[in-house]
Protein backbone atom coordinates (compact mmCIF):
# COMPACT_ATOMS: atom_id res chain seq x y z
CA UNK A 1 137.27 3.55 18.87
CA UNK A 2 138.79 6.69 19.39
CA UNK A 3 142.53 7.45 18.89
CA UNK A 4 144.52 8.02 22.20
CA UNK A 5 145.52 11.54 22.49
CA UNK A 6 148.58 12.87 20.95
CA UNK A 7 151.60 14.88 22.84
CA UNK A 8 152.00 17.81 21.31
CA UNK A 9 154.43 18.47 18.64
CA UNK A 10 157.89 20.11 20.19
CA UNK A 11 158.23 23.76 18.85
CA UNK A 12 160.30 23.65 15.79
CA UNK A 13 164.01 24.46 16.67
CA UNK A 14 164.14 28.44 15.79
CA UNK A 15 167.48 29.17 14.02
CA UNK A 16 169.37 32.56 14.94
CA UNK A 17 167.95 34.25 11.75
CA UNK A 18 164.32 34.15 13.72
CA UNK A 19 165.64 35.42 16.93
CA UNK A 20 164.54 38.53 17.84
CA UNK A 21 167.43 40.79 18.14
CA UNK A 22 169.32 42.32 21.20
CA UNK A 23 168.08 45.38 22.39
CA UNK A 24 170.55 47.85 21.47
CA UNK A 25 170.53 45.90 17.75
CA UNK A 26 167.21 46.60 17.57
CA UNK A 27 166.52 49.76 15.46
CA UNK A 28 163.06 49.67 15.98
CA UNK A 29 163.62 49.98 19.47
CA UNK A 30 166.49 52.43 19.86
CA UNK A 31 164.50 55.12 17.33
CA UNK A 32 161.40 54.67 19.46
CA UNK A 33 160.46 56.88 22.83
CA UNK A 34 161.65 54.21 25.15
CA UNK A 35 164.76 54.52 23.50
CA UNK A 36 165.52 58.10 23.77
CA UNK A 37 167.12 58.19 26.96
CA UNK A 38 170.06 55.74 25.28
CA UNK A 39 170.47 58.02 22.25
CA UNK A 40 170.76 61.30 24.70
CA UNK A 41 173.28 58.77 26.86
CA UNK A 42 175.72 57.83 23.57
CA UNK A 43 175.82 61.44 22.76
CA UNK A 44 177.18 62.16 25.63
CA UNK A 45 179.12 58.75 26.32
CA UNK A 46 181.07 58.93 22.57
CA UNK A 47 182.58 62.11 22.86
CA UNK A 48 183.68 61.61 25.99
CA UNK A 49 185.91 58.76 25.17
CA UNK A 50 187.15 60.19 22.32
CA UNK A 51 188.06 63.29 24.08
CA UNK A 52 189.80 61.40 26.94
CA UNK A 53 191.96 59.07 24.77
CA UNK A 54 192.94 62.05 22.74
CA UNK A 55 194.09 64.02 26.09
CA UNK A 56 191.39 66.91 24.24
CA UNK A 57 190.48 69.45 27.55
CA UNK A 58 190.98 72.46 26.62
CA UNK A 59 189.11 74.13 23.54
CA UNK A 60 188.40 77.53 21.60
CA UNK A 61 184.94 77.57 19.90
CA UNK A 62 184.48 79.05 16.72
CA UNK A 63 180.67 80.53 16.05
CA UNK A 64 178.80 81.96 12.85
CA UNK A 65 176.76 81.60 10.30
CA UNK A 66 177.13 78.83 7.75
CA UNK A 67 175.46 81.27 5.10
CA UNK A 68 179.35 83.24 5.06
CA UNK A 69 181.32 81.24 1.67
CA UNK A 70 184.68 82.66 0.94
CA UNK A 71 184.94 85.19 -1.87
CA UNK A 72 181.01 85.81 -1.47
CA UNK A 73 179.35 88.62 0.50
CA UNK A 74 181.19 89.11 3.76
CA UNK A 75 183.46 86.96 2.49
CA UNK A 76 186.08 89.04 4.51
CA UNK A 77 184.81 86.97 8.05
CA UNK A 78 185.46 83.94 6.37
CA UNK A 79 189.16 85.11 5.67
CA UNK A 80 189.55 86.68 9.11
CA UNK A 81 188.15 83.14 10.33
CA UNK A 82 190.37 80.82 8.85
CA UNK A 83 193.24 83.49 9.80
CA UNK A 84 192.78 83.33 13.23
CA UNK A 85 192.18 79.36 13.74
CA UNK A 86 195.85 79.42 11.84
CA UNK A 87 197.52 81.76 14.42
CA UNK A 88 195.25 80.06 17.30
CA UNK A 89 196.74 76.39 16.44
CA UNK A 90 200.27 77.85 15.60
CA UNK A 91 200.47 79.56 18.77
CA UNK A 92 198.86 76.67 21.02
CA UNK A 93 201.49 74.18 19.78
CA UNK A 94 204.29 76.60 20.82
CA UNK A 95 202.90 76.07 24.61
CA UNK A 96 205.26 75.55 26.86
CA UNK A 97 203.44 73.41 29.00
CA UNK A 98 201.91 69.94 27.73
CA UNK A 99 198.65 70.61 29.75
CA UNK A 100 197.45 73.13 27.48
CA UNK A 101 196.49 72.77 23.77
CA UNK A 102 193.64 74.84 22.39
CA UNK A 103 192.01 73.33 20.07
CA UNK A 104 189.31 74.73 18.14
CA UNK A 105 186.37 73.28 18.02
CA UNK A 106 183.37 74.37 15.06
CA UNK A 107 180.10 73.51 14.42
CA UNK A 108 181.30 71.46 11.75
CA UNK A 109 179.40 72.95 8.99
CA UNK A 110 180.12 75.40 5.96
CA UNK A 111 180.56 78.83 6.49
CA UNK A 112 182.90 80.18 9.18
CA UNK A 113 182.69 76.61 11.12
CA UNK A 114 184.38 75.48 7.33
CA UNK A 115 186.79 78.34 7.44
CA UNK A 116 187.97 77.92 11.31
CA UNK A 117 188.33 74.04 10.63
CA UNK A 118 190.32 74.77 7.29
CA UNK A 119 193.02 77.05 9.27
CA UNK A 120 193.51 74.57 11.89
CA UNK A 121 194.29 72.64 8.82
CA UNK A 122 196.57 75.00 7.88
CA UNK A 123 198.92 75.00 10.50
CA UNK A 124 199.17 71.28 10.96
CA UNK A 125 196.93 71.16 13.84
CA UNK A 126 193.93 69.69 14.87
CA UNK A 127 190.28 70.51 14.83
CA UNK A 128 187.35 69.04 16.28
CA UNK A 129 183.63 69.30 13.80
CA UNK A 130 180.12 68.94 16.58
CA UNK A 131 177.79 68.51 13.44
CA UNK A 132 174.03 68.27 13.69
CA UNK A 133 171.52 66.50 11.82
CA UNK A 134 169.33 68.93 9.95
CA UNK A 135 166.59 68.46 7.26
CA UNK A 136 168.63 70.23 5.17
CA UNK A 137 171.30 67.89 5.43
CA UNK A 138 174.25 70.19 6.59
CA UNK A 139 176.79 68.01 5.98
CA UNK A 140 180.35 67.71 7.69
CA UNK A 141 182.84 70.35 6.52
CA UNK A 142 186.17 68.07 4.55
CA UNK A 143 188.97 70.12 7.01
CA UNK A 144 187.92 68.68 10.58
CA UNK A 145 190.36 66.02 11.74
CA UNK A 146 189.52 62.43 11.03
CA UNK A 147 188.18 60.73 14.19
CA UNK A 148 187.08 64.01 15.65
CA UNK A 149 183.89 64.61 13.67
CA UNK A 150 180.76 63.97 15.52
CA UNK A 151 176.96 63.88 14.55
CA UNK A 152 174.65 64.89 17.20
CA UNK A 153 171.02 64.56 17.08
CA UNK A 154 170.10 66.57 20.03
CA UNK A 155 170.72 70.46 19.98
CA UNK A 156 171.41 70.16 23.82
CA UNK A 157 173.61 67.49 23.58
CA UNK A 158 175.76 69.08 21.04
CA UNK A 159 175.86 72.27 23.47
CA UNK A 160 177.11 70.59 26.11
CA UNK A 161 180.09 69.69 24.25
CA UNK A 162 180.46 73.26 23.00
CA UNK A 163 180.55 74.19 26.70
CA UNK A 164 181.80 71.21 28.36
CA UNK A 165 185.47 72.14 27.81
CA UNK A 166 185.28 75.06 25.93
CA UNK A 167 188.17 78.51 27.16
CA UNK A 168 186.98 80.49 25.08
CA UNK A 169 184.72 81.53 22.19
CA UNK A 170 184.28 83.53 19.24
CA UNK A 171 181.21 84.68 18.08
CA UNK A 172 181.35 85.77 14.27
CA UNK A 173 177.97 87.02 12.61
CA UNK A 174 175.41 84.64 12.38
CA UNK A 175 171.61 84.29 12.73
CA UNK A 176 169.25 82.66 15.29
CA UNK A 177 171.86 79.54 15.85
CA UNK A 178 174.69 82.27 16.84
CA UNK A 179 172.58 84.08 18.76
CA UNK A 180 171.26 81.22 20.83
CA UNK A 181 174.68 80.13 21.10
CA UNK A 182 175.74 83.43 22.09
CA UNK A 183 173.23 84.04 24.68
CA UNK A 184 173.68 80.27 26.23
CA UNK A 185 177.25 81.22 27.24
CA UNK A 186 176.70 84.38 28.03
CA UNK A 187 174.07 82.75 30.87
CA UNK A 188 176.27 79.99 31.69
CA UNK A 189 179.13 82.63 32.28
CA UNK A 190 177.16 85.31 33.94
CA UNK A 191 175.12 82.66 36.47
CA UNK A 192 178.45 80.89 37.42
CA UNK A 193 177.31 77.84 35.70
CA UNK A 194 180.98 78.15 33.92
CA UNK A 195 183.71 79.03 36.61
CA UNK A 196 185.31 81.03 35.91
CA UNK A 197 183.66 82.73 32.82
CA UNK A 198 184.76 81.55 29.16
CA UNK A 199 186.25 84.51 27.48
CA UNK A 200 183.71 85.54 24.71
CA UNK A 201 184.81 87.59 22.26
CA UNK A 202 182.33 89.18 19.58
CA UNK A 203 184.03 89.76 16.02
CA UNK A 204 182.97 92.51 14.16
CA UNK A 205 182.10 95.13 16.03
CA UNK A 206 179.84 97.08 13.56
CA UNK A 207 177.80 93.93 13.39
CA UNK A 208 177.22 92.94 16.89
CA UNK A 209 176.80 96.69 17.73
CA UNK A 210 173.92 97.01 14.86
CA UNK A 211 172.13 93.43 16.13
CA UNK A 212 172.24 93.57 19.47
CA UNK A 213 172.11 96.74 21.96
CA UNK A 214 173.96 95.22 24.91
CA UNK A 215 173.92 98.77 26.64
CA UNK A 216 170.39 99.31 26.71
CA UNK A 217 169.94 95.78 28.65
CA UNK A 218 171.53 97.87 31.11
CA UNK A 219 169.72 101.12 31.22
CA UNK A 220 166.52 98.93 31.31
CA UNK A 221 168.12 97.24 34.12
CA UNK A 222 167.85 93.74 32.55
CA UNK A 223 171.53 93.13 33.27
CA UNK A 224 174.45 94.93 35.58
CA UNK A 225 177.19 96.83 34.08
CA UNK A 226 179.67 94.37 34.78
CA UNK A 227 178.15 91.86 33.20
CA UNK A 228 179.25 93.58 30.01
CA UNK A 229 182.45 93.22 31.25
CA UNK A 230 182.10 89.57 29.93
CA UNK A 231 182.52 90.88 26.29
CA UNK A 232 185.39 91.82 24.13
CA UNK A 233 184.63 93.05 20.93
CA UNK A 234 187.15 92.80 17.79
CA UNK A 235 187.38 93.63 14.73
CA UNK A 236 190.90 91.61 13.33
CA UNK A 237 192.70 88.23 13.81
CA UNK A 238 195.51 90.37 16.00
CA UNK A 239 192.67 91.85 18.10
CA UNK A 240 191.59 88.73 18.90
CA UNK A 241 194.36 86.79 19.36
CA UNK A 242 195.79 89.56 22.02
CA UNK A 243 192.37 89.48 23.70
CA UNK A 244 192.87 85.33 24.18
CA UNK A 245 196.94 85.59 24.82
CA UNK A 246 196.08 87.91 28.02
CA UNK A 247 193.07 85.96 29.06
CA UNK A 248 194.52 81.76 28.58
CA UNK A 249 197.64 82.78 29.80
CA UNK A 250 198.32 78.80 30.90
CA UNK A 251 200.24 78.00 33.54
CA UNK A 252 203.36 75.34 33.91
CA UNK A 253 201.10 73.24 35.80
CA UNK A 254 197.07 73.19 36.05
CA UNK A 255 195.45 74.49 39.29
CA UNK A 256 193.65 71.23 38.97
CA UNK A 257 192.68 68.54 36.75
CA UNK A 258 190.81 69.41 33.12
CA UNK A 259 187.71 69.13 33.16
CA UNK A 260 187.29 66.19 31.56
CA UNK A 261 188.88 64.19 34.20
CA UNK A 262 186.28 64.72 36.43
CA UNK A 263 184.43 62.19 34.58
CA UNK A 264 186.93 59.44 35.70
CA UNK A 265 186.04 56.30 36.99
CA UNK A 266 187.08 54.71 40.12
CA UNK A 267 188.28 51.48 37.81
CA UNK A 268 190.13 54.49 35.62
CA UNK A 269 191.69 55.64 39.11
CA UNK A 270 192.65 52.34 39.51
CA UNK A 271 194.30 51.82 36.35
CA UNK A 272 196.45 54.83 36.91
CA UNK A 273 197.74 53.90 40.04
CA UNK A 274 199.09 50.58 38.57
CA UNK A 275 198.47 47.29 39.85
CA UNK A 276 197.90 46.22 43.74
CA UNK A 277 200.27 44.96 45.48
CA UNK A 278 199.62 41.61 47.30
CA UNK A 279 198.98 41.57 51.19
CA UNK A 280 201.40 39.05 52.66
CA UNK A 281 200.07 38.50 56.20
């Protein structure tokens, strides 16, 4: 006699520990292909908030090479660095009007990123530190403001926030990072991608002059005269700082809003304009 068949048993009751996790908890998942497009998203998501709740729209970019240590050889940029992020903060809080504060904004690293973060520090200001992960490990520089260091994965994501709100920038020696920084504005500026150009001042004129030959792109005819006219070459903190005085001149009021608020939601909108009223009928 055979034994009636059996119902199978029920699947044993999995406890939360066996779940598989959420999708955005899932490591595996978010370091894979498939999740690349959400890593490229929160770099460009995180910032933003931060930048909005900290009313942060206007900025002054500090380039160079991380290779420059104070009291080593040409030591004297990291001085005239940190020199000019002092003035650059000092004079940006005396603003008159509350729409504009410069803020300088580094690479985050050692070197003249270090030194223009540290004189920030110095006047009582703040600073803002775009870092990027490196297999050297270039670490985060200790004088960017708490809460406005960032670590960016992607080299074009970390651009974008260079340029994204960025006045004005100033290009100390470097290597191939300054240079393709450099040259990125400079095509942003000169094809109208940035409107109206960011001022881009080159400091130290012996250096740029020796590195690059800007004037024989034009007798080759690579680029116009005028677009020359996008440079300003200096050679001190008071050079530069007269250079940026006559070119940010702000204005009591914006023309229109920062560019940050064009990234404004309609629910953000909404919020601003305070609650509905009801409709009686």
């Amino acid at each position: 006699m055979t034994n009636p068949p059996h119902d199978p048993a029920p699947p044993a009751d999995r406890g939360s520990a066996d779940r598989e996790p959420l999708a955005y908890h899932d490591a595996r998942f978010i370091e894979s292909d498939e999740g690349r497009p959400l890593r490229i998203l929160a770099e460009y998501l995180r910032p933003l908030g931060v930048f909005r709740r900290r009313h942060i729209h206007d900025t002054i970019v500090f380039f160079g090479s991380a290779r420059i240590r104070e009291g080593g050889p040409l030591g004297e940029y990291y001085a005239a660095a940190r020199e000019l992020s002092r003035e650059i903060t000092s004079w940006s809080e005396g603003l008159k009007s509350p729409a504009h504060r410069y803020l300088v904004c580094t690479g985050g690293g050692p070197g003249i990123m270090e030194a223009a973060n540290r004189g920030a520090q110095d006047a009582g200001g703040r600073s803002i530190g775009l870092n990027i992960g490196l297999p050297h490990e270039q670490r985060p520089n200790p004088f960017i403001t708490p809460g406005l260091s960032f670590e960016f994965r992607y080299f074009f994501m970390r651009k974008l926030w260079f340029a994204y709100v960025a006045r004005a920038i100033i290009v100390f020696p470097g290597g191939f990072g300054t240079l393709d920084e450099l040259f990125e504005f400079l095509t942003l500026s000169q094809t109208g991608k940035i409107d109206p150009p960011v001022a881009t001042l080159l400091f130290g004129s012996s250096y740029w002059n020796e590195i690059v030959d800007f004037d024989a792109l034009v007798r080759h005819g690579m680029v116009s005269p005028e677009d020359l006219r996008l440079l300003h070459f200096v050679d001190s903190p008071a050079e530069a700082m007269a250079v940026l005085r006559r070119r940010l001149s702000p204005q009591e009021e914006p023309p229109g809003p920062p560019a940050i608020a064009k990234s404004v939601t309609p629910e953000d909108e909404c919020e601003a304009c305070g609650p509905e009223k009801e409709q009686h009928p």
